[in-house]
N, C-alpha and C. Protein backbone atom coordinates (compact mmCIF):
# COMPACT_ATOMS: atom_id res chain seq x y z
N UNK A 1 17.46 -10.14 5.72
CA UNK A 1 17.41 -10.42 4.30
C UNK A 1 17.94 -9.20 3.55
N UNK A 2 18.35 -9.55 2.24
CA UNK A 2 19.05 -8.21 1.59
C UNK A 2 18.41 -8.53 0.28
N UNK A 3 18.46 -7.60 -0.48
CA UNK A 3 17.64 -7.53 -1.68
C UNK A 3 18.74 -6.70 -2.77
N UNK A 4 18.90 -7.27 -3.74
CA UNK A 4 19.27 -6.15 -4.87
C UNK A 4 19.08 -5.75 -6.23
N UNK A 5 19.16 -4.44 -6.06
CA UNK A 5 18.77 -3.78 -7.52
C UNK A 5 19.46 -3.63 -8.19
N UNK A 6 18.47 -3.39 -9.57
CA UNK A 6 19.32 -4.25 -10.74
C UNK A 6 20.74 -3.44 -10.89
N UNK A 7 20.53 -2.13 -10.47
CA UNK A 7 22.27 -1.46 -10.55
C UNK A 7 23.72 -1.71 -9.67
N UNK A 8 22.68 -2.94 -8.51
CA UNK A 8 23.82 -3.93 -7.85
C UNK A 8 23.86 -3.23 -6.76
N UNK A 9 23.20 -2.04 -6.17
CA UNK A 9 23.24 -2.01 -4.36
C UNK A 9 22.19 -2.66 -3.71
N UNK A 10 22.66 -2.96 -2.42
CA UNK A 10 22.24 -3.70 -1.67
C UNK A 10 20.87 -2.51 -0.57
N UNK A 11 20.35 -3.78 0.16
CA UNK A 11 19.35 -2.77 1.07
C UNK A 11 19.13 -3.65 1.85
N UNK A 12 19.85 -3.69 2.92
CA UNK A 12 19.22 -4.53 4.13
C UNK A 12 17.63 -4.39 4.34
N UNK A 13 17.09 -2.78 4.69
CA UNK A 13 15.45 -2.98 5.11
C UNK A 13 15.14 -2.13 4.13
N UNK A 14 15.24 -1.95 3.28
CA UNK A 14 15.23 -0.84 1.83
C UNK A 14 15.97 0.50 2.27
N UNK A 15 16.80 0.88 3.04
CA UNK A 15 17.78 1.42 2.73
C UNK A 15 17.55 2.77 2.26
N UNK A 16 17.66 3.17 1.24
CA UNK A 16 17.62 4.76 1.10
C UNK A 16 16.52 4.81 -0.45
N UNK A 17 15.87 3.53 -0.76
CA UNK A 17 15.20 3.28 -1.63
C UNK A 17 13.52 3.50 -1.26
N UNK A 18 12.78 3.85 -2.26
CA UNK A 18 11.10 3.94 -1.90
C UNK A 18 10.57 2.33 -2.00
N UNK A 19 9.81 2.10 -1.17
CA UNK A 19 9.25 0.78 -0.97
C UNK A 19 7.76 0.89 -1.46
N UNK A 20 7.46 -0.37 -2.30
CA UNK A 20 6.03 0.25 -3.02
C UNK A 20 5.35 -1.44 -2.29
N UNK A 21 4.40 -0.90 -1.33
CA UNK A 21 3.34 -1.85 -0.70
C UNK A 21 1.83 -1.88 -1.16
N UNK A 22 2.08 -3.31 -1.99
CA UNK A 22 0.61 -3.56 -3.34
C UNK A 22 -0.07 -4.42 -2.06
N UNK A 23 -1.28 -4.17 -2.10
CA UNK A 23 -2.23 -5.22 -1.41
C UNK A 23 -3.58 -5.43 -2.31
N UNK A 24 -3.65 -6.29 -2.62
CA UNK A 24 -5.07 -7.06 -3.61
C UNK A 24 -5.74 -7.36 -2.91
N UNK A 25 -6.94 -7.38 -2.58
CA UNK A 25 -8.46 -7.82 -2.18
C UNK A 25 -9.03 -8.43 -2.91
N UNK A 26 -9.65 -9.75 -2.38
CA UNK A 26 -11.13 -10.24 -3.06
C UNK A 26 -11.70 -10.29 -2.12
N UNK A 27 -13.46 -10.05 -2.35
CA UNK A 27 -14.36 -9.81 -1.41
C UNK A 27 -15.63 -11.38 -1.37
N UNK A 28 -15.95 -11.43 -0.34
CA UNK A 28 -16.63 -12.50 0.51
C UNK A 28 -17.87 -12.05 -0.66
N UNK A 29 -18.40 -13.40 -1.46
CA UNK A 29 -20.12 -12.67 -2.10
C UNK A 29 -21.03 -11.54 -1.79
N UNK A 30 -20.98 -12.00 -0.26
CA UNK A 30 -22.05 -11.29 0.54
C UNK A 30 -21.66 -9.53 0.43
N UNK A 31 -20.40 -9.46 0.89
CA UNK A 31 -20.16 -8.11 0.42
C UNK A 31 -21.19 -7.02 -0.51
N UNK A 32 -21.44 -5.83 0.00
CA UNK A 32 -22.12 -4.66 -0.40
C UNK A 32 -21.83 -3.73 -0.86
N UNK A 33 -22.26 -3.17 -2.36
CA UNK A 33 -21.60 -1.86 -2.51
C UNK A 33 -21.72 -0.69 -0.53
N UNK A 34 -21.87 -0.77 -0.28
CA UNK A 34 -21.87 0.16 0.77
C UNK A 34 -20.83 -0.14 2.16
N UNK A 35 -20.59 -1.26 1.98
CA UNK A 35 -19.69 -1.97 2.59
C UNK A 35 -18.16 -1.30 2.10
N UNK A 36 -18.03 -1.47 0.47
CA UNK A 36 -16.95 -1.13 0.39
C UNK A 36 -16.80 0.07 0.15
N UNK A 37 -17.80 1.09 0.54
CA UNK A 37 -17.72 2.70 0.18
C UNK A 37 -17.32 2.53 1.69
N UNK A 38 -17.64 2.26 2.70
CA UNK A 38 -17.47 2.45 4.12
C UNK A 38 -15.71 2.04 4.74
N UNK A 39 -15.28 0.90 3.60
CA UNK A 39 -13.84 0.66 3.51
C UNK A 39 -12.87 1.54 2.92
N UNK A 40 -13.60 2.31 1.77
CA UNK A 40 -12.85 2.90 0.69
C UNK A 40 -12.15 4.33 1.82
N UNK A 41 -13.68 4.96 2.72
CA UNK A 41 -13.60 6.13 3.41
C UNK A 41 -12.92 5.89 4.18
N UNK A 42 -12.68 4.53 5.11
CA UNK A 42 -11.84 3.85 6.31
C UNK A 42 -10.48 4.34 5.63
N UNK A 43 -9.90 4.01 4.40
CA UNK A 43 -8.56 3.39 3.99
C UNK A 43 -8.26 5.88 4.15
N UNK A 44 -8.98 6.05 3.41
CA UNK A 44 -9.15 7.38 2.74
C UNK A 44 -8.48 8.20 3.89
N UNK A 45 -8.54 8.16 4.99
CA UNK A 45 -8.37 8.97 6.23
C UNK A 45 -7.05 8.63 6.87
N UNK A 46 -6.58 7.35 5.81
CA UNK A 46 -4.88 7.21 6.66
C UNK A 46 -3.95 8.43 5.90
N UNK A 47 -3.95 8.71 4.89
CA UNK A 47 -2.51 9.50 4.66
C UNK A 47 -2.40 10.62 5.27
N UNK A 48 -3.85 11.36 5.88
CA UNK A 48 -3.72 12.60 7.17
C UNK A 48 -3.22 12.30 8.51
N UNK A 49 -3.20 10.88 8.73
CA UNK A 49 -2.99 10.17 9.93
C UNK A 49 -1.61 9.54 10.21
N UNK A 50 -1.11 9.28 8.93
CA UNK A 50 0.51 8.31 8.59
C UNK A 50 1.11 9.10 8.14
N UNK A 51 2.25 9.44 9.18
CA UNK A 51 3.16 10.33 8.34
C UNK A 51 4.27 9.54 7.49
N UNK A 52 4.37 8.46 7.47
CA UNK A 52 4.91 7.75 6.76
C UNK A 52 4.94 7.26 5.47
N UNK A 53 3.39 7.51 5.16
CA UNK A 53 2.85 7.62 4.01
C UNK A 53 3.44 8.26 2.52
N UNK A 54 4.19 8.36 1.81
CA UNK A 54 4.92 9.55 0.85
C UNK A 54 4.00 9.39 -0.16
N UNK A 55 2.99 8.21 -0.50
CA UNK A 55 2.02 8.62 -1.88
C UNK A 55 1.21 6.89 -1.18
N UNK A 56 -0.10 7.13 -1.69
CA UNK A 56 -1.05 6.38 -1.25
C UNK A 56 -2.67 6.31 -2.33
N UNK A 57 -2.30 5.40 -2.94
CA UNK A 57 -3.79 4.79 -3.38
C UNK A 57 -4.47 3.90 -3.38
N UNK A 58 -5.54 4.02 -3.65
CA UNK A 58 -7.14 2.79 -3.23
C UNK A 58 -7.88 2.92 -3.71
N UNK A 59 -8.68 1.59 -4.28
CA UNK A 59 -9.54 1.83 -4.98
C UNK A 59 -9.95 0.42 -5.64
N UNK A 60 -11.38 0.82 -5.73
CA UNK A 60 -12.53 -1.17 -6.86
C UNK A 60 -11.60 -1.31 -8.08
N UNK A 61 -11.19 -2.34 -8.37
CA UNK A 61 -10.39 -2.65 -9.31
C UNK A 61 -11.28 -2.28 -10.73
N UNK A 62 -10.63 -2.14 -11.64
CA UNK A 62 -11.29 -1.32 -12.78
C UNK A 62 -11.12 -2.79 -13.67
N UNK A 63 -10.85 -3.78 -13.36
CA UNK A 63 -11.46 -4.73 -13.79
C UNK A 63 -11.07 -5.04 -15.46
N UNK A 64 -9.71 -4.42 -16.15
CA UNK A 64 -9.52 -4.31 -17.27
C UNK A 64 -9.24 -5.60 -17.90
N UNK A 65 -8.66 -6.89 -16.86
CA UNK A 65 -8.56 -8.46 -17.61
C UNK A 65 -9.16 -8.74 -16.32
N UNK A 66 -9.29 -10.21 -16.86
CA UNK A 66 -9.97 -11.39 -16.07
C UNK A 66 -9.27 -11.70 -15.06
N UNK A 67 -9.33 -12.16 -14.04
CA UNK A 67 -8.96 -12.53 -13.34
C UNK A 67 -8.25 -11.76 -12.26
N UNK A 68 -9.06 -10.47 -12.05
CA UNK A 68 -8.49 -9.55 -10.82
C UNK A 68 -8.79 -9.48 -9.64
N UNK A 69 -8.23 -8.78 -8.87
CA UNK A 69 -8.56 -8.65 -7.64
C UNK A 69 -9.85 -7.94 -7.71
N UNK A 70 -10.71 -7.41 -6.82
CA UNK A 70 -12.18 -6.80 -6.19
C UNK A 70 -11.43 -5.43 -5.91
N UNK A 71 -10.48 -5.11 -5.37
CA UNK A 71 -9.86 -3.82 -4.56
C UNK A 71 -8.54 -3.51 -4.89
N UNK A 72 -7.71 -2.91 -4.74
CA UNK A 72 -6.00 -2.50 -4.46
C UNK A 72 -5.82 -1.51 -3.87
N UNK A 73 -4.78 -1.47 -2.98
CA UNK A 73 -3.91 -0.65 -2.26
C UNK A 73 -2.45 -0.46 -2.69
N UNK A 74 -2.08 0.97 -3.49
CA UNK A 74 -0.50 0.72 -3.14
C UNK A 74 0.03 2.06 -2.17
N UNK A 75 0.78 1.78 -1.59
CA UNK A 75 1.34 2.75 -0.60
C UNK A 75 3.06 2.73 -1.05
N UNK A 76 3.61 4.01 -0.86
CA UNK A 76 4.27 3.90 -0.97
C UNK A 76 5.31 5.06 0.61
N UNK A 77 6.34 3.86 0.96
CA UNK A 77 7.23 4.36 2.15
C UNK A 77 8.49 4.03 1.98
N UNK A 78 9.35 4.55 2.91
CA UNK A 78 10.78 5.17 2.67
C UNK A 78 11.79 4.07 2.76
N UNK A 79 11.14 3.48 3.94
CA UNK A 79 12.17 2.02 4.32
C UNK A 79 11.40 1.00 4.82
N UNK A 80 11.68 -0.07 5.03
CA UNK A 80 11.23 -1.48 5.58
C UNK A 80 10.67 -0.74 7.30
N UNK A 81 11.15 -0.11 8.12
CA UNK A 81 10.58 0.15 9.50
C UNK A 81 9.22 1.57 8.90
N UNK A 82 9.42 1.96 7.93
CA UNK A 82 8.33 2.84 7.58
C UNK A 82 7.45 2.20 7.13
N UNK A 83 7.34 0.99 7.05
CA UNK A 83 6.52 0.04 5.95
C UNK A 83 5.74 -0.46 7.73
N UNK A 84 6.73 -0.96 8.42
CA UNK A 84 6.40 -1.60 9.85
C UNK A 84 5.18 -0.83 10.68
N UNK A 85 5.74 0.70 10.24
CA UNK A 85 5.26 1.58 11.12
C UNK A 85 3.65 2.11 10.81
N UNK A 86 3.59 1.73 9.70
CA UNK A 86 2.37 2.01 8.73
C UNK A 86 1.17 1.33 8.76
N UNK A 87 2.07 -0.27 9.13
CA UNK A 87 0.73 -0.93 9.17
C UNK A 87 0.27 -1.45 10.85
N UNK A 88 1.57 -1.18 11.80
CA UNK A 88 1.17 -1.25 12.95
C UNK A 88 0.43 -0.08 13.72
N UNK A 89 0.09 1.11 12.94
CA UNK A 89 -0.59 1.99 13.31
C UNK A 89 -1.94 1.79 13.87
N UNK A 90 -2.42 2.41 14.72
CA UNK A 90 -3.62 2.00 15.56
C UNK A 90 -4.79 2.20 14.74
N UNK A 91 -4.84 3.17 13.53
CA UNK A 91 -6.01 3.65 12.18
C UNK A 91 -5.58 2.34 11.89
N UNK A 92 -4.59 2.06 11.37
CA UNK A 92 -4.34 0.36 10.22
C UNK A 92 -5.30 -0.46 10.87
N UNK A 93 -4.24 -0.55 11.84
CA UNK A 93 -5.14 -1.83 12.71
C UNK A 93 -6.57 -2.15 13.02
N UNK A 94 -7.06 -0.88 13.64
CA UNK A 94 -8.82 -0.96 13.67
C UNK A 94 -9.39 -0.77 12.47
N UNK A 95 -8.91 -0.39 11.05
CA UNK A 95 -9.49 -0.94 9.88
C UNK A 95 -9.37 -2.28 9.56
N UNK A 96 -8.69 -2.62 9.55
CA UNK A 96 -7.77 -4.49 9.44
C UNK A 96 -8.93 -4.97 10.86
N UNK A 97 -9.07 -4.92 11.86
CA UNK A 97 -9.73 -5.25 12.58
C UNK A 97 -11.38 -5.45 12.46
N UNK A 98 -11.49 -4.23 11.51
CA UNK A 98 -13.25 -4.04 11.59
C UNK A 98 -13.56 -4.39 10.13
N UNK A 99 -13.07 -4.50 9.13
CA UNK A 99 -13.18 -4.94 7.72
C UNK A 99 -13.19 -6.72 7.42
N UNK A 100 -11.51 -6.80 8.05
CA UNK A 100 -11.00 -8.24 7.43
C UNK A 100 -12.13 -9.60 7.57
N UNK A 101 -12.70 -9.73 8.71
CA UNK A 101 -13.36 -10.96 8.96
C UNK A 101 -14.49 -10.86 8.11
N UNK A 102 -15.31 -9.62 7.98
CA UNK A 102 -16.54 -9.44 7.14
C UNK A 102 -16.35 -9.18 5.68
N UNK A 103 -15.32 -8.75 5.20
CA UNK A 103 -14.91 -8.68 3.83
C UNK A 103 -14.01 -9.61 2.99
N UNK A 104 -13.09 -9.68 3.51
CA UNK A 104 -11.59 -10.32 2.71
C UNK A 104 -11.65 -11.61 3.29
N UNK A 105 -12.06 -12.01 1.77
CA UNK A 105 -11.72 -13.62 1.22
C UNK A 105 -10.70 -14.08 1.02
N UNK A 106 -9.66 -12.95 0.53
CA UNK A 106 -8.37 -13.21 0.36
C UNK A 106 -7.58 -12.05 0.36
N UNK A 107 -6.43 -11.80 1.05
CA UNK A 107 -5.78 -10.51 0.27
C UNK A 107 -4.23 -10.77 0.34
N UNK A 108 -3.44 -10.30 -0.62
CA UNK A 108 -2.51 -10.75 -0.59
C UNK A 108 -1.43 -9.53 -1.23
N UNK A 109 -0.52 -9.63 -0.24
CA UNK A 109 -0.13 -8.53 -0.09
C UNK A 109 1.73 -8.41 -0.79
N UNK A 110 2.43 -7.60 -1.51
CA UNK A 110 4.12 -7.26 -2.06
C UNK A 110 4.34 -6.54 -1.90
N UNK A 111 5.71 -6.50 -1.60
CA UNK A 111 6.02 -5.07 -1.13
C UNK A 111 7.60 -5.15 -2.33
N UNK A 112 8.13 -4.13 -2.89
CA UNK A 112 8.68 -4.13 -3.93
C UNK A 112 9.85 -2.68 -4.27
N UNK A 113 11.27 -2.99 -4.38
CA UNK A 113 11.76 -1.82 -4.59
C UNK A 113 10.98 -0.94 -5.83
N UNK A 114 11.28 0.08 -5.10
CA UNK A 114 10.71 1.57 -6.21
C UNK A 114 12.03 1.68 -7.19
N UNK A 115 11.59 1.86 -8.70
CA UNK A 115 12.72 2.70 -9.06
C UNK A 115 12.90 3.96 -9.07
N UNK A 116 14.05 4.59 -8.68
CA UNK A 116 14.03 6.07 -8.64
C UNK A 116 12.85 6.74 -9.60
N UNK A 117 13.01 6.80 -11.14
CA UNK A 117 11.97 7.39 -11.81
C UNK A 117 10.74 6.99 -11.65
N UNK A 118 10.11 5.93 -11.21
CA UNK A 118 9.11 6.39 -10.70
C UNK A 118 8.56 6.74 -9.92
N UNK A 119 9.31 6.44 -8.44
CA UNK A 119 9.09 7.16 -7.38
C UNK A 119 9.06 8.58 -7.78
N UNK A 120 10.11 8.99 -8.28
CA UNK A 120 10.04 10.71 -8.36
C UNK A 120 8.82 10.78 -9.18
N UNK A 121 8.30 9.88 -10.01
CA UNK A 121 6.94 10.34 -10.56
C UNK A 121 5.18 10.35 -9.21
N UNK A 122 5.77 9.16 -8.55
CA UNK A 122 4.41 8.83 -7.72
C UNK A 122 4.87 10.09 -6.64
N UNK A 123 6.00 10.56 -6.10
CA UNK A 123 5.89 11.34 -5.44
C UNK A 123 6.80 12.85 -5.62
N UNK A 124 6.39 13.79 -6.71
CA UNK A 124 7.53 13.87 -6.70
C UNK A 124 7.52 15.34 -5.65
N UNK A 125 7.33 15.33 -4.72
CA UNK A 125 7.83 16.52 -3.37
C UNK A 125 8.64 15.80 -3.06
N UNK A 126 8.57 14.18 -2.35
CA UNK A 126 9.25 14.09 -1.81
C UNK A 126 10.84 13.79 -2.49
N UNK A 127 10.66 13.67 -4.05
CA UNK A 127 11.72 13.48 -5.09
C UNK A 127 12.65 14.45 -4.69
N UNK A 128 11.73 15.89 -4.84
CA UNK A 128 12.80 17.34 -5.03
C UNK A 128 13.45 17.64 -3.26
N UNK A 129 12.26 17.63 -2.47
CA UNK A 129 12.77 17.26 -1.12
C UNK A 129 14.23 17.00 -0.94
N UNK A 130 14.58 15.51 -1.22
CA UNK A 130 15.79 15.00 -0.87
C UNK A 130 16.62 15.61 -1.41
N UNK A 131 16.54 16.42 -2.36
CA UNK A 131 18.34 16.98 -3.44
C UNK A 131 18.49 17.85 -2.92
């Protein structure tokens, strides 16, 4: 698949572009505040673990309109196989493993070109890095 931005280049797997991976949560009733402090610390311990990682947040949705998600994740990585590599990680996985069945009612997940300015804002080491 190829994708393009609005300045008209192309990206087979995102290419030389930042990839921004949103994941929304809603949580099962039963769910516990302590439950999701125990998820929050799970998620908390990947960006020492993923080097793939270039900027990473999480966190209870702050709930500002109706109709939100319970949680969000956005991560942000370099290309489509950094995106691959991120979530096939063995930390991903045994969180996704030990969370999903007891928590997530639903989650639903985009993954989305970055535009340059804000990538250089969400990350910007790795902004100055590349020049």
């Amino acid at each position: 698949m190829r994708w393009k931005c609005p300045a008209g280049r192309f990206w087979a797997d995102g290419g030389d572009s930042v990839i921004i991976h949103h994941v929304a949560f809603e949580w099962f009733p039963t769910v516990t505040d302590a439950d999701v402090a125990d998820f929050d610390t799970a998620l908390g311990a990947l960006p020492a673990l993923v080097p793939e990682l270039i900027s990473y947040t999480h966190g209870v949705a702050l709930r500002l309109r109706a109709g939100t998600s319970d949680y969000g994740v956005v991560a942000l990585v370099d290309s489509a196989s950094a995106l691959h590599r991120y979530l096939d990680h063995p930390t991903h996985a045994a969180i996704t493993a030990e969370f999903a069945p007891r928590m997530f009612k639903t989650r639903t997940a985009v993954q989305l070109h970055c535009a340059p300015e804000l990538a250089s804002l969400l990350a910007p080491n790795r902004a100055r890095d590349a020049t």
